[in-house]
N, C-alpha and C. Protein backbone atom coordinates (compact mmCIF):
# COMPACT_ATOMS: atom_id res chain seq x y z
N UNK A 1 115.60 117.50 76.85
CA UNK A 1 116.46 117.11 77.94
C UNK A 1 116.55 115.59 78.02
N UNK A 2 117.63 115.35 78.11
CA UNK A 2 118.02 113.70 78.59
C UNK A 2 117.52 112.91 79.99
N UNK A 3 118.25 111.97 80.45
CA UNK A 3 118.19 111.25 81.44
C UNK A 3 119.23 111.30 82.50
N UNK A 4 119.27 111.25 83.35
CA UNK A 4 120.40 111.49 84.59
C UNK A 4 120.26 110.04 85.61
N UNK A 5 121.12 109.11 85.44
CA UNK A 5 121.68 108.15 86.02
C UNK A 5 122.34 108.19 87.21
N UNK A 6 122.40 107.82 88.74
CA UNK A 6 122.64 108.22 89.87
C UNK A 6 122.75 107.12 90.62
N UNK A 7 124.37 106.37 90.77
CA UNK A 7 124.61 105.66 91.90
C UNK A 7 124.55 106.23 93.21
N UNK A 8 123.16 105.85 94.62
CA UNK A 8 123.47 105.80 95.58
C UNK A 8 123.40 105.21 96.45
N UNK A 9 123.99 105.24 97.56
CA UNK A 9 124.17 104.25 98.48
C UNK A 9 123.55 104.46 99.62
N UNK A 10 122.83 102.91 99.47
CA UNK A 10 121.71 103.24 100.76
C UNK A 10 122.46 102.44 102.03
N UNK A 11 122.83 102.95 103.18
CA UNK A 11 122.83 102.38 104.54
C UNK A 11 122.13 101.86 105.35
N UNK A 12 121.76 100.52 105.32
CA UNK A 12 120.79 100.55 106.45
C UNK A 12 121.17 100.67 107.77
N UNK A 13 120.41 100.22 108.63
CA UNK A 13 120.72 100.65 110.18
C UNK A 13 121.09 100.04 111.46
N UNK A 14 120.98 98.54 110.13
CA UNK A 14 121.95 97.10 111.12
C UNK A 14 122.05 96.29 110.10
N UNK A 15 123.06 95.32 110.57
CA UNK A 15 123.40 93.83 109.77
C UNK A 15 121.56 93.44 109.67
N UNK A 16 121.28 93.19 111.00
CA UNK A 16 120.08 92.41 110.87
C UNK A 16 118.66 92.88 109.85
N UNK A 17 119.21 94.06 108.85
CA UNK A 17 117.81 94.29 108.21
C UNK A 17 117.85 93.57 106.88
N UNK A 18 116.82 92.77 106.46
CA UNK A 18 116.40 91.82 105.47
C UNK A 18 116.70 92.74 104.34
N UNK A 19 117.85 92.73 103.41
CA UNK A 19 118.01 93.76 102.59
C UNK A 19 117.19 93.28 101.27
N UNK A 20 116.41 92.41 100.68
CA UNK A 20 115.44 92.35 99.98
C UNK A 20 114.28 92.73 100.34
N UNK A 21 113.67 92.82 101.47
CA UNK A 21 112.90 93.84 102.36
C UNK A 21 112.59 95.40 101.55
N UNK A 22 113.99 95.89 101.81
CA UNK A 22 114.22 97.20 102.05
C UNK A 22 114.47 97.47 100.61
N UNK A 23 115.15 96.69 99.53
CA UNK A 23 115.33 96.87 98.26
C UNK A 23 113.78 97.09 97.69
N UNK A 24 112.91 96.22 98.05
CA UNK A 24 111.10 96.18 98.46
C UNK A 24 110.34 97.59 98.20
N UNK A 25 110.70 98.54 99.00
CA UNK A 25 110.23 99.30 100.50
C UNK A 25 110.90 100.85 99.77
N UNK A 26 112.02 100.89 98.88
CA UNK A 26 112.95 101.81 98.07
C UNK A 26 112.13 101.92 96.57
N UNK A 27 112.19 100.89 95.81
CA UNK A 27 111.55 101.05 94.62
C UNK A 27 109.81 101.62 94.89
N UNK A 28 109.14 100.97 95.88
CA UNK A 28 108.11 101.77 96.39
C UNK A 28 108.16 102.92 96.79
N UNK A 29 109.00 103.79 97.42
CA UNK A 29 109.16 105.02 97.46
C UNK A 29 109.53 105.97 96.32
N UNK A 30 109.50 105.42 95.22
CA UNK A 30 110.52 105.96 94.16
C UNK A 30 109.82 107.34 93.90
N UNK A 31 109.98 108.97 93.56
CA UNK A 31 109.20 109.84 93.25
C UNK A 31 108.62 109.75 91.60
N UNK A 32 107.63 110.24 91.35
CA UNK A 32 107.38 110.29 90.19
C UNK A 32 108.24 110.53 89.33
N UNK A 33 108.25 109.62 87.86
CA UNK A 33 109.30 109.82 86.83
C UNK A 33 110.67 109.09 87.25
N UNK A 34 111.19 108.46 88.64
CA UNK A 34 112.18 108.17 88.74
C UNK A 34 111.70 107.00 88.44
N UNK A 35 113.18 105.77 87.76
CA UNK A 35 113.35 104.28 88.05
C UNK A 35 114.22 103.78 88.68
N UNK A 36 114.53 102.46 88.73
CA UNK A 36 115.54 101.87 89.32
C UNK A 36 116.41 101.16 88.31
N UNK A 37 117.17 101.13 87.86
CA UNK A 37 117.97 100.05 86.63
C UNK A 37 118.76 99.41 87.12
N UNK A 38 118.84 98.74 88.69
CA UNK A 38 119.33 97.62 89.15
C UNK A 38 119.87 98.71 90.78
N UNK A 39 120.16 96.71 91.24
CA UNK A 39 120.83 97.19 92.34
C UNK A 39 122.37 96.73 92.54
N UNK A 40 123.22 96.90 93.71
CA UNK A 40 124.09 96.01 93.88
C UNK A 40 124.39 96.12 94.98
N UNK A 41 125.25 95.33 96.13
CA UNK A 41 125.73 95.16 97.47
C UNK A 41 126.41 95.28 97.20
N UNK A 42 127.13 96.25 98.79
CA UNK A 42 128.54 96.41 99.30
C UNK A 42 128.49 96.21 100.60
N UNK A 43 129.71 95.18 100.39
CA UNK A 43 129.83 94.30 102.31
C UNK A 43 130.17 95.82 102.82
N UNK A 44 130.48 96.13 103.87
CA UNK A 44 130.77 97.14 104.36
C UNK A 44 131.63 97.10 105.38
N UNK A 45 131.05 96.24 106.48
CA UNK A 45 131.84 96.10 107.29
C UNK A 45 131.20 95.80 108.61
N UNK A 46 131.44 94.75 109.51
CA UNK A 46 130.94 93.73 110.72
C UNK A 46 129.63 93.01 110.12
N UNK A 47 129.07 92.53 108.76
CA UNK A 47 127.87 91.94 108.35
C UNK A 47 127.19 93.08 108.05
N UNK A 48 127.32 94.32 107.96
CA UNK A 48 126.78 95.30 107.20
C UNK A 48 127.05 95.86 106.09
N UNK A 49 126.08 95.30 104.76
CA UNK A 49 126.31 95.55 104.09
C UNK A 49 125.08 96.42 103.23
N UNK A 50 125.78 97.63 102.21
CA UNK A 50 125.05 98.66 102.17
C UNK A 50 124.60 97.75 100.40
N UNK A 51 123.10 98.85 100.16
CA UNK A 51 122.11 98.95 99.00
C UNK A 51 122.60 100.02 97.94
N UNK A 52 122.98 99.75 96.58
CA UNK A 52 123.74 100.46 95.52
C UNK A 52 122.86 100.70 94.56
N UNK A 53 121.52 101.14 94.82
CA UNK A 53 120.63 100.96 93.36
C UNK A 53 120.96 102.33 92.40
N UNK A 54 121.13 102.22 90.98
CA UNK A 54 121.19 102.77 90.18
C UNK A 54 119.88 103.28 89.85
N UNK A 55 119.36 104.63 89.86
CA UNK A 55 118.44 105.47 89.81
C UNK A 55 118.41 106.35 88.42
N UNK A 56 117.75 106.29 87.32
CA UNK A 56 117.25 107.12 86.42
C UNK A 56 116.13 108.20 86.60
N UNK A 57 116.80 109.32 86.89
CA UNK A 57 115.80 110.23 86.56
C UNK A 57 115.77 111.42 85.62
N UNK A 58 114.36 112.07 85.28
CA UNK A 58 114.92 113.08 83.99
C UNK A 58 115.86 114.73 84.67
N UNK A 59 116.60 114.78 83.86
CA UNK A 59 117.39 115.96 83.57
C UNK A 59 116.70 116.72 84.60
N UNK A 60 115.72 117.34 83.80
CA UNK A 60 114.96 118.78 84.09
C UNK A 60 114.55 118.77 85.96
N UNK A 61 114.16 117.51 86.15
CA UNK A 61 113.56 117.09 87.67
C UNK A 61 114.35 117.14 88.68
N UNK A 62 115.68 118.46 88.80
CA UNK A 62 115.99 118.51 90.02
C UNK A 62 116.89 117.50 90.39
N UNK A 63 117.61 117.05 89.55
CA UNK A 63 118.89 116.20 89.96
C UNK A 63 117.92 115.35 91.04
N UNK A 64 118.95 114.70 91.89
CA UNK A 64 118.65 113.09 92.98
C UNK A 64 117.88 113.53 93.64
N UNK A 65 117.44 114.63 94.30
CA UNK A 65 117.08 115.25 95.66
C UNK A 65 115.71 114.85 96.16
N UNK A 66 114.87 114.83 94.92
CA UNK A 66 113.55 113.99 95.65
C UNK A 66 114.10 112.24 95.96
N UNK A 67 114.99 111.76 95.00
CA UNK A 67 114.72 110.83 95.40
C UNK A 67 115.43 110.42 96.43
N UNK A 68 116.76 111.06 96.73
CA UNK A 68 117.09 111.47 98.24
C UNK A 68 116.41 111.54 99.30
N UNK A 69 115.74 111.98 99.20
CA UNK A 69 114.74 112.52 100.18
C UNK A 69 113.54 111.29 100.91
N UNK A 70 113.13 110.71 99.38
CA UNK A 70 112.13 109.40 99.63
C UNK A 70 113.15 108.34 100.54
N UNK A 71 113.91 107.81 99.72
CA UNK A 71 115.10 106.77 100.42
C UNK A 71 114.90 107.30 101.74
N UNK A 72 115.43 108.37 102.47
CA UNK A 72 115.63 108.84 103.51
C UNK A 72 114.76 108.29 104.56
N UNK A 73 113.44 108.70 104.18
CA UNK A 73 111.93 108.14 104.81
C UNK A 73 112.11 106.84 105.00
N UNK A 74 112.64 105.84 104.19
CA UNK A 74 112.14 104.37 104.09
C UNK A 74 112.31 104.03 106.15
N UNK A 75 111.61 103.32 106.30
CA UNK A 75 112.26 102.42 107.77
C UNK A 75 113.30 101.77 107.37
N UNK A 76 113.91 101.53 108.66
CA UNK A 76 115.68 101.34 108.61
C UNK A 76 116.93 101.55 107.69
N UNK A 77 116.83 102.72 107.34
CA UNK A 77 117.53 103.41 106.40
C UNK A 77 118.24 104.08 107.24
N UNK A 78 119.91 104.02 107.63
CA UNK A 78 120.63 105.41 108.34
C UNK A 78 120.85 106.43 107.82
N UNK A 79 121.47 106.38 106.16
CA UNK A 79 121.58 107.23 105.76
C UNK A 79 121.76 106.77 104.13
N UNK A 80 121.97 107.98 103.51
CA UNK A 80 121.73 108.04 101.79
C UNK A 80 122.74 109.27 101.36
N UNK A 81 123.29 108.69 100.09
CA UNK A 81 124.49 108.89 99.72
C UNK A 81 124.70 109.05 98.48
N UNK A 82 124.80 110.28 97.34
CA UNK A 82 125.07 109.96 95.96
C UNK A 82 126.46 109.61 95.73
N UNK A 83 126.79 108.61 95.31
CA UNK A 83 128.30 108.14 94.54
C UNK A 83 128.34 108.54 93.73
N UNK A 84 127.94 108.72 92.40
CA UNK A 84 128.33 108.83 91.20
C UNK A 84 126.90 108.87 90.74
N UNK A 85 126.93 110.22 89.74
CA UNK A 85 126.06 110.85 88.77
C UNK A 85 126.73 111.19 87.37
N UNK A 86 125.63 110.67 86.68
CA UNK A 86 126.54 110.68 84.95
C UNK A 86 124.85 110.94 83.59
N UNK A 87 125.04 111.84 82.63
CA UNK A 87 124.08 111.16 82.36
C UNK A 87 123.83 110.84 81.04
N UNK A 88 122.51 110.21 80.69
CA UNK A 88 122.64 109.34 79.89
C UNK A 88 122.64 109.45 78.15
């Protein structure tokens, strides 16, 4: 089995959260076997702007959902979002 690559988008829960913080606070939550292969910002809208990290995990492990799940947990996280899954 291959690798499964997974843009999602993390929301935080105000302008005011230190998004290197929370970029921090995400790769620490990561579940076993997952990585991160970068991030990127999206302004969003009124100074809120959302967390885009690109997530590798294997095939066999249940698609995004644990790592769905971790993100979810982080503090000031509103919500979590897969964009785009492809894999590798």
């Amino acid at each position: 089995m291959g690798d499964v690559a997974a843009k999602i988008k993390v929301m935080p829960n105000s302008p005011e959260v230190d998004l290197d913080d929370l970029q921090d606070r995400l790769e620490e939550e990561l579940p076993e076997g997952a990585k991160i292969r970068g991030f990127e910002r999206d302004d969003v809208a009124f100074g809120l702007v959302a967390l885009l990290p690109t997530v590798i995990v294997p095939d066999g492990a249940g698609g995004t959902e644990a790592v769905e799940e971790a993100f979810s947990q982080v503090e000031d996280v509103e919500s979590v979002t897969v964009e785009n899954v492809g894999r590798l």
